[in-house]
Protein backbone atom coordinates (compact mmCIF):
# COMPACT_ATOMS: atom_id res chain seq x y z
CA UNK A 1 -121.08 -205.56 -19.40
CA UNK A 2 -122.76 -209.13 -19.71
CA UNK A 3 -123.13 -210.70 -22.02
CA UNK A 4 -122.58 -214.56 -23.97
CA UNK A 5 -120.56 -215.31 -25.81
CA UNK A 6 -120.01 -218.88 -27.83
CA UNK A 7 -116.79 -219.32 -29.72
CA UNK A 8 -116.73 -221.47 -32.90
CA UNK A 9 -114.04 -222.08 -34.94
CA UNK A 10 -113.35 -224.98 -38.13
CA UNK A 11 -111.27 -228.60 -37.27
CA UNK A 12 -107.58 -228.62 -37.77
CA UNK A 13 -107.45 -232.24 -38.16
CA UNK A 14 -106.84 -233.71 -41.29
CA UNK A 15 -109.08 -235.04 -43.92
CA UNK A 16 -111.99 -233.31 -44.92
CA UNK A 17 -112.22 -229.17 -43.93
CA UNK A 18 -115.37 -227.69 -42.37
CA UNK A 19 -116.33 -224.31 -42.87
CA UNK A 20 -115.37 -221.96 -39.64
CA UNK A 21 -118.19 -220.87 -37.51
CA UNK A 22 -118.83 -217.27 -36.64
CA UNK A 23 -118.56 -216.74 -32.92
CA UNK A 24 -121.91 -215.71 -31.13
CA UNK A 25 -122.32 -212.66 -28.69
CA UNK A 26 -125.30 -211.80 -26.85
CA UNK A 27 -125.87 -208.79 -24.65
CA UNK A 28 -127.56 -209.16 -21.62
CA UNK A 29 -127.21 -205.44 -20.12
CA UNK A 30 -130.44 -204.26 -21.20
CA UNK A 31 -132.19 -207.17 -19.99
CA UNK A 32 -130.88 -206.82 -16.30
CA UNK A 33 -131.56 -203.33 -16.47
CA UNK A 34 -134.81 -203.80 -17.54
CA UNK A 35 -135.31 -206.54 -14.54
CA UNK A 36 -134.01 -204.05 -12.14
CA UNK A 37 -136.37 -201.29 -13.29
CA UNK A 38 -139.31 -203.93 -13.20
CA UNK A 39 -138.00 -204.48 -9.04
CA UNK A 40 -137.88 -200.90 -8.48
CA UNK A 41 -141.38 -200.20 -9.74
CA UNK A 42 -143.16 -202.74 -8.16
CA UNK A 43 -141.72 -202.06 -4.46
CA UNK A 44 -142.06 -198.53 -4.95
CA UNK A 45 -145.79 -198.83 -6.06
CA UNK A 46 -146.70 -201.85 -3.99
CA UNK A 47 -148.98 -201.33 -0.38
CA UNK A 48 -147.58 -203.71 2.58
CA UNK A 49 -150.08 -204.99 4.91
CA UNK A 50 -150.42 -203.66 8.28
CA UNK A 51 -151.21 -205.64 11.29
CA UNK A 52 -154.96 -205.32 12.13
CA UNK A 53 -154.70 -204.36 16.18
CA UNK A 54 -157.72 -203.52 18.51
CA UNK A 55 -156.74 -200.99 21.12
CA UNK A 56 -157.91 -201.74 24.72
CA UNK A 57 -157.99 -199.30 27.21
CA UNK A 58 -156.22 -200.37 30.52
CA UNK A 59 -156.49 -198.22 33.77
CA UNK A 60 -154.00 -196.54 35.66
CA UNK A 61 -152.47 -198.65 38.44
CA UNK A 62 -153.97 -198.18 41.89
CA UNK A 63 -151.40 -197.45 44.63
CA UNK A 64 -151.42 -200.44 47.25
CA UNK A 65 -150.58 -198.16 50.10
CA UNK A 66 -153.32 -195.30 49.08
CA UNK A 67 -156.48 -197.64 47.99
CA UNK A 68 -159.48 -195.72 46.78
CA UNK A 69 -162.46 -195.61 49.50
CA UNK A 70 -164.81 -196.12 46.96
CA UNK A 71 -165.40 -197.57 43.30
CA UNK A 72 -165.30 -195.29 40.79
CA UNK A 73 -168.89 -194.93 39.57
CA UNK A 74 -169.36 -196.63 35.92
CA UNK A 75 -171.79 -195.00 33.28
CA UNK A 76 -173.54 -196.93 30.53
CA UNK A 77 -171.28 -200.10 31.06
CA UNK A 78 -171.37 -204.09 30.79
CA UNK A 79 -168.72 -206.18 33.08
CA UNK A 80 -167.94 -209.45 31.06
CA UNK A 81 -166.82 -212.12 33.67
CA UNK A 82 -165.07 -215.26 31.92
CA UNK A 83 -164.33 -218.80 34.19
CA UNK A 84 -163.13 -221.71 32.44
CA UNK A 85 -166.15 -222.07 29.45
CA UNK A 86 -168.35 -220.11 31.11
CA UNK A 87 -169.62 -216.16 30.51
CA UNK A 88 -170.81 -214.16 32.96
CA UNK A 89 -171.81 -210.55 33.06
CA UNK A 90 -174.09 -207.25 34.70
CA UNK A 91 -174.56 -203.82 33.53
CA UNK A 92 -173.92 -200.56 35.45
CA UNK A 93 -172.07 -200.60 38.94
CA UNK A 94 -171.42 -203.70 41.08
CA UNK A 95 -173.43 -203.82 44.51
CA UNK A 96 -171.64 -206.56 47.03
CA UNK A 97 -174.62 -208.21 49.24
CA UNK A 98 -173.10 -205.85 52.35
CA UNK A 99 -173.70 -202.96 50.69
CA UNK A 100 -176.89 -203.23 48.32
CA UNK A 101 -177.65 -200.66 45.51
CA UNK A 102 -181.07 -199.17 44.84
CA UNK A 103 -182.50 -202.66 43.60
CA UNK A 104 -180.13 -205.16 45.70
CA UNK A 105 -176.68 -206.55 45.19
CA UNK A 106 -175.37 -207.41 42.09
CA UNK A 107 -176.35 -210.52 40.10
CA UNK A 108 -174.33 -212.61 37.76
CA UNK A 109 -175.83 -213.01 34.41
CA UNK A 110 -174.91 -216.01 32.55
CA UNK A 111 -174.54 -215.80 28.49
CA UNK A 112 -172.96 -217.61 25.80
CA UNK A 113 -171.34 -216.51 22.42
CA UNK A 114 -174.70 -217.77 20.20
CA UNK A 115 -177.02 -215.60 18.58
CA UNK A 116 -179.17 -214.38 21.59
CA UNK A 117 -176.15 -214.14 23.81
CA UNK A 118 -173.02 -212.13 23.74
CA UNK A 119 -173.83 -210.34 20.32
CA UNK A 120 -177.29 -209.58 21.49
CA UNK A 121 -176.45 -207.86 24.55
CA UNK A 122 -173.49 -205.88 22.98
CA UNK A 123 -175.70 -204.86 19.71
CA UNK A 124 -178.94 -203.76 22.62
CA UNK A 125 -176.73 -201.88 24.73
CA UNK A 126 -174.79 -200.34 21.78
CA UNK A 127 -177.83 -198.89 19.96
CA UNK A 128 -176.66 -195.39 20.03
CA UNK A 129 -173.42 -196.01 18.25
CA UNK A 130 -174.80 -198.75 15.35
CA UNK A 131 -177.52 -196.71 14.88
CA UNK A 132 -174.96 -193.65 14.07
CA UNK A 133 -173.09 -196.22 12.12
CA UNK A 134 -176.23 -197.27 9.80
CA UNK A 135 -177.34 -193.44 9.31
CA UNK A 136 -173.51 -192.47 7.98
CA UNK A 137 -173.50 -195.82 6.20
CA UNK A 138 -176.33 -194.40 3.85
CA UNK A 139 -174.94 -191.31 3.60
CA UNK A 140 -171.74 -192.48 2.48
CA UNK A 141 -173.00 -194.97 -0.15
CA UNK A 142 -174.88 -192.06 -1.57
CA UNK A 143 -171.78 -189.95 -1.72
CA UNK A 144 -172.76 -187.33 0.72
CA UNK A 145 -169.93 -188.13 2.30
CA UNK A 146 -166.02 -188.85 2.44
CA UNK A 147 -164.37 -191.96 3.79
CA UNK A 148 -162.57 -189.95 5.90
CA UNK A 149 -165.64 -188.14 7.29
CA UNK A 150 -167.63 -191.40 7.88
CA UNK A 151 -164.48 -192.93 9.76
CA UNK A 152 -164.63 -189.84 11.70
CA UNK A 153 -167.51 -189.46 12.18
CA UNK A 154 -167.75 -193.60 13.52
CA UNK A 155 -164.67 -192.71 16.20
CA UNK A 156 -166.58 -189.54 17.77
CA UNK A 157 -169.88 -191.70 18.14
CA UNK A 158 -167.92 -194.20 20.18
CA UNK A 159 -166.41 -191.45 22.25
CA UNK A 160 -170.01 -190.62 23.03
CA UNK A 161 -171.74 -190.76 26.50
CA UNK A 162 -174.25 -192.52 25.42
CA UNK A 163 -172.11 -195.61 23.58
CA UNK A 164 -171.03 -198.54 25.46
CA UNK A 165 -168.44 -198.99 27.76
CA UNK A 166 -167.35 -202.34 28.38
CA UNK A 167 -164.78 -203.97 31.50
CA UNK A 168 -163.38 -207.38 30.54
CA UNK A 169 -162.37 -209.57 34.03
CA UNK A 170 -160.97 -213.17 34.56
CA UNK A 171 -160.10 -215.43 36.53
CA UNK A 172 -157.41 -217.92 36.44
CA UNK A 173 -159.68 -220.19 35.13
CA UNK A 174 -160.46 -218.42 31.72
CA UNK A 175 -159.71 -219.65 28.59
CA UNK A 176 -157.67 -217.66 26.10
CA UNK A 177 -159.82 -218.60 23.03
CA UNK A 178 -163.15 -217.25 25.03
CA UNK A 179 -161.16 -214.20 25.29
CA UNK A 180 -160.43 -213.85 22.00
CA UNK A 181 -163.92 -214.61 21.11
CA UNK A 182 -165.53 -211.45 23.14
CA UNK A 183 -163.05 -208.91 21.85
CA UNK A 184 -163.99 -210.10 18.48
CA UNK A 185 -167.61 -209.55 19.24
CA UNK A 186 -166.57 -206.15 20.58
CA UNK A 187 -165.24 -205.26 17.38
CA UNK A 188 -167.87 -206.28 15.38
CA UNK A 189 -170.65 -204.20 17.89
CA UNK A 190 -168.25 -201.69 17.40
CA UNK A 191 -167.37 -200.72 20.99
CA UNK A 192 -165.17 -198.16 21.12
CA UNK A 193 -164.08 -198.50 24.93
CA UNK A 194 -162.59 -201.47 25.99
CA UNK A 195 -160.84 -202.07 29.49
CA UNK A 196 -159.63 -205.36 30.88
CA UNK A 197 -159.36 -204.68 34.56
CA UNK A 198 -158.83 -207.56 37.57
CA UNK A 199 -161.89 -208.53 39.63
CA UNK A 200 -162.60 -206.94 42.72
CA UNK A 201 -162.20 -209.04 46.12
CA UNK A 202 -166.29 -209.19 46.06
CA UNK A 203 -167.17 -210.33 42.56
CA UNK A 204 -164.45 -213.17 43.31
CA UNK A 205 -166.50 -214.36 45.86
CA UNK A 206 -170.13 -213.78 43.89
CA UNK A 207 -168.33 -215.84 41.40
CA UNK A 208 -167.20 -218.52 43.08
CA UNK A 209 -170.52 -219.22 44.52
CA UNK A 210 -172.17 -218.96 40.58
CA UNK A 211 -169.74 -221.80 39.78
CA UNK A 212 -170.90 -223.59 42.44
């Protein structure tokens, strides 16, 4: 049990006598009892913060002795190229110059993270999915809807054929704080398909003559 306790007792000198004092005891069980109940409660009730993460999708490895004969043909995508401080990108498949699409090779685009550049381009060619997003938005303020169902809603729209897919590539050049920068423009054009993939033999070479 704790507890204080503060002896007192009168002088046995001589001369005059003083009157004995009454020892003082204190107990302190209830109080750490009530501390530890305090402790309990709070760690029982309180939420811990979870790490935000952004999940990227990264493709299967490609066997060095079996190469594919072809690219894989990409639907409804955007290829973000980063070099040093500079941003690059094109939308749909990449043509080299020896083997032209239906309008010509592929061209480098050149953007930047203001407002008519990265967040632009992301928010155009995500229409389908913000649109969904603003439409459920209403109908959740106006309680027509769960949480749970507008969340759920939100993930099958980005699942969607028609929402954006985007491939991230680099050189050895790239900076990591431009990197960080488009996946946090991702997020916010909510982009549910995100792949960082190496750059193909061909786009090397488009982009070394870009830099150029």
């Amino acid at each position: 049990m704790a507890e204080i306790s503060e002896g007192g007792g009168g002088g046995h000198g001589k001369g005059k006598k003083r009157a004995k004092k009454s020892s003082t005891r204190v107990d302190m069980t209830p109080m750490v009892d009530l501390a530890f109940l305090l402790l309990t409660f709070f760690v029982l009730t309180s939420t811990f913060s979870k790490p935000k993460v952004m999940s990227l999708v990264y493709p299967a490895k490609i066997d060095p002795k079996n190469p594919p004969k072809e690219q894989p043909k990409i639907n409804n995508a955007i290829t973000f190229i980063l070099s040093e401080d500079k941003i690059y990108y094109y939308t749909g498949q990449f043509y080299p110059a020896t083997k032209p699409g239906p309008k010509g090779p592929t061209v480098f685009e050149e953007t930047n993270f203001g407002t008519k550049g990265v967040r632009k381009i992301l928010a155009d060619g995500n229409e389908y999915v913000l649109s969904q997003k603003k439409i459920n938005g209403k109908k959740l303020e106006n309680k027509q809807i769960q949480d749970t169902t507008y969340l759920r809603l939100l993930s099958d729209s980005k699942k969607n054929k028609e929402a954006l897919k985007v491939l991230i590539k680099t050189d050895d050049k790239a900076t990591c704080k431009n990197f960080i920068d488009l996946v946090d423009e991702l997020k916010i054009a909510e982009i549910g398909v995100i792949a960082p993939v190496d750059l193909m033999p061909a786009e090397l070479v488009l982009l070394k003559t870009k830099i150029k």
